[in-house]
Protein backbone atom coordinates (compact mmCIF):
# COMPACT_ATOMS: atom_id res chain seq x y z
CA UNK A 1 75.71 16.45 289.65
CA UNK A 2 79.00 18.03 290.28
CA UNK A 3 79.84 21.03 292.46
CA UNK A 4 80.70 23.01 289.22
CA UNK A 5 77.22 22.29 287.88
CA UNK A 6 75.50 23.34 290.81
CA UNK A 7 73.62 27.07 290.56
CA UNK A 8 74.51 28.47 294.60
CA UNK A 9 76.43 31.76 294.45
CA UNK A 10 73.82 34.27 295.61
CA UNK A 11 75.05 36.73 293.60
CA UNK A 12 74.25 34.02 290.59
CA UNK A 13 70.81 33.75 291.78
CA UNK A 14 69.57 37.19 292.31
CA UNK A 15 70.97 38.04 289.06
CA UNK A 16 69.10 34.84 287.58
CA UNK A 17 65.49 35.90 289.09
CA UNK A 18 66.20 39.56 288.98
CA UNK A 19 66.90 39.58 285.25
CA UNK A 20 65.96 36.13 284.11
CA UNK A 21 63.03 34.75 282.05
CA UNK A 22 60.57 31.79 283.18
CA UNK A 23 58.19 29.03 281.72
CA UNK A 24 56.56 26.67 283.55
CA UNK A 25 55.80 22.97 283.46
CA UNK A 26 53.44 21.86 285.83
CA UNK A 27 54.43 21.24 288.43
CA UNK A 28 57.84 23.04 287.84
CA UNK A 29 58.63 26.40 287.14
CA UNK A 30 62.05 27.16 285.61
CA UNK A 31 63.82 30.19 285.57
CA UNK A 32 66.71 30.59 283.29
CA UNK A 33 69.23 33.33 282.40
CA UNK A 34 71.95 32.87 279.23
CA UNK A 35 75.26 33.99 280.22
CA UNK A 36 78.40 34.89 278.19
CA UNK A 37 80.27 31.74 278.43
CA UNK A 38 83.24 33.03 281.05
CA UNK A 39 87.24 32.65 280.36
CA UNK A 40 87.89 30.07 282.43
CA UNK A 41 86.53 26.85 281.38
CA UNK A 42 83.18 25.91 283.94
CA UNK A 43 80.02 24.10 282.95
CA UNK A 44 78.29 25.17 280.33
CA UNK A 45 75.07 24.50 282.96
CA UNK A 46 74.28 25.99 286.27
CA UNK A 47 71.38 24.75 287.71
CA UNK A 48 69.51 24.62 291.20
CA UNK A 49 66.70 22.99 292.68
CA UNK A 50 63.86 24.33 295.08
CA UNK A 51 61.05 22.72 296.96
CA UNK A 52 59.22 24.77 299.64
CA UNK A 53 58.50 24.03 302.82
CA UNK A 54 54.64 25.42 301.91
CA UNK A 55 54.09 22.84 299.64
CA UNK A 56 55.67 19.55 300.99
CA UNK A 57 56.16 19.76 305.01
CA UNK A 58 57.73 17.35 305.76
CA UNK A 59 61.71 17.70 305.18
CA UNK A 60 61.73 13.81 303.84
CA UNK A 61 59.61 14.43 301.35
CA UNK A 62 61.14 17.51 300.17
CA UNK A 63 64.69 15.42 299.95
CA UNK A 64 63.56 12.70 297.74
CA UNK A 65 61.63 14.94 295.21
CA UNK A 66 65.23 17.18 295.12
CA UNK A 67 66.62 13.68 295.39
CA UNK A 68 64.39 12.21 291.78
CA UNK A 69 64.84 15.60 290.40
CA UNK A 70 68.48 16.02 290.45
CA UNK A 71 68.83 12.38 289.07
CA UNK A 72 66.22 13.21 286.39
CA UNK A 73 68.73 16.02 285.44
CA UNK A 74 71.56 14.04 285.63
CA UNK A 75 70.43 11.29 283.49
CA UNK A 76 68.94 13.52 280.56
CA UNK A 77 71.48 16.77 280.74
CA UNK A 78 73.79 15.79 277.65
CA UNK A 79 71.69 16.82 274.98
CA UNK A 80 71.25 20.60 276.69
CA UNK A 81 75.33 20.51 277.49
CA UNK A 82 75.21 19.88 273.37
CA UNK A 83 73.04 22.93 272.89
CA UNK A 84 75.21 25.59 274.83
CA UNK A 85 78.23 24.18 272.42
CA UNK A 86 80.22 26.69 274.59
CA UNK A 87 79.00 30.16 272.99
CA UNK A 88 77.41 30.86 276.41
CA UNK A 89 76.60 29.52 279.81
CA UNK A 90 73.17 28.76 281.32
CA UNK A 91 71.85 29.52 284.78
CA UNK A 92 68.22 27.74 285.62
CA UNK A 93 66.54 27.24 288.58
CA UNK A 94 63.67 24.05 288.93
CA UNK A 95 60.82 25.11 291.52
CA UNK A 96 58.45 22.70 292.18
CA UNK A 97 55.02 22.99 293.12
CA UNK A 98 52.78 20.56 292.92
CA UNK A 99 51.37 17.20 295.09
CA UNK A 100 53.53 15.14 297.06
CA UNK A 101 53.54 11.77 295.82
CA UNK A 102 55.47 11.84 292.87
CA UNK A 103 57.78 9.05 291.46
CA UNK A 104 60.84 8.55 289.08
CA UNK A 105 58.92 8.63 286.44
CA UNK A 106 56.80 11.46 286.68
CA UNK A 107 60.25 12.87 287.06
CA UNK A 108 62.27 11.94 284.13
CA UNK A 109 59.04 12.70 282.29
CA UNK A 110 58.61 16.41 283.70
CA UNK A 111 62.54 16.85 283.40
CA UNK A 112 62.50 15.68 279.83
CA UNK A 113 60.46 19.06 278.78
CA UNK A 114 61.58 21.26 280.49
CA UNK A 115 64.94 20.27 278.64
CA UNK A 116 63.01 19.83 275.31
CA UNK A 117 61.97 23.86 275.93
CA UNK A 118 65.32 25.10 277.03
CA UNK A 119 67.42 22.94 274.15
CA UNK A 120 64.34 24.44 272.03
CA UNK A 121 65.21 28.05 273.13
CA UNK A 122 69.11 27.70 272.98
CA UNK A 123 68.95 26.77 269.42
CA UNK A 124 67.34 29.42 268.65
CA UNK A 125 69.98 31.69 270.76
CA UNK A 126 72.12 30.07 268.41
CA UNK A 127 70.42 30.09 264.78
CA UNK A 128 67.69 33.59 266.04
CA UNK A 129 67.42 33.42 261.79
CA UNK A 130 65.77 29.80 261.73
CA UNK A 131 63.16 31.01 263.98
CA UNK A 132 60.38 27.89 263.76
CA UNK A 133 56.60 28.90 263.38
C-alpha cells in the first residue's frame, strides 16, 4: 500500500468517524465516508487500519494482523478502485476486534466482504436508480 493510499491526516479521520457511516464484519468494523473526488489527482481510496491494544496485547501480534490485513487489501483492492471510477474518493477505516490467532486466510476471506459491501454500496452511489431489493 502506498503512502497516497494510506487514511492518516487527522483532520481525514475525525471527519471520517465524526460524519461517516459503519457496517461491520465480524471481526471488523469499517467505517467509511464518500468524498468529492478532489482536483488534484490522489487515490481514489483512503484507507487505515486499527487494532487495539485491549484486544491483542501483545504489540507482535497486533503487527502481523495489520501486517495480513493490509496485504489482504492490497491483493483484492482493484475491483473497489473500479467502483469509485473517479466520481468521488473513499475514506474507510478497518477496526478489528476479534481473537488473536487469525491467519491469511481468514484474512483475505474477511477482506473480501467487506469489499463485496463497499463495491456493493458505491454502485449504488453511482446508479441510486438501480437500487437492488
Amino acid at each position: 500500500m502506498s503512502a497516497v493510499e494510506r487514511l492518516k491526516l487527522r483532520k481525514q479521520i475525525e471527519t471520517l468517524f465524526q460524519t461517516g457511516e459503519a457496517f461491520s464484519v465480524f471481526p471488523l468494523r469499517v467505517v467509511y465516508l464518500f468524498r468529492p473526488q478532489p482536483t488534484t489527482p490522489e487515490s481514489p481510496v483512503r484507507v487505515g487500519f486499527s487494532i487495539p491494544k485491549k484486544r491483542i496485547r501483545k504489540a507482535n501480534r497486533r503487527n502481523r494482523v495489520r501486517r495480513l490485513l493490509k496485504e489482504a487489501w492490497r491483493l483484492q483492492k482493484h475491483p473497489l478502485y473500479a467502483a469509485c471510477n473517479g466520481r468521488f474518493q473513499l475514506h474507510c477505516f478497518l477496526i478489528f476486534s476479534g481473537k488473536e490467532d487469525f491467519s491469511f486466510s481468514e484474512a483475505q476471506s474477511l477482506v473480501k466482504k467487506v469489499m463485496d459491501k463497499l463495491i456493493f454500496i458505491a454502485n449504488k452511489r453511482n446508479n441510486p436508480e438501480q437500487s437492488v431489493v
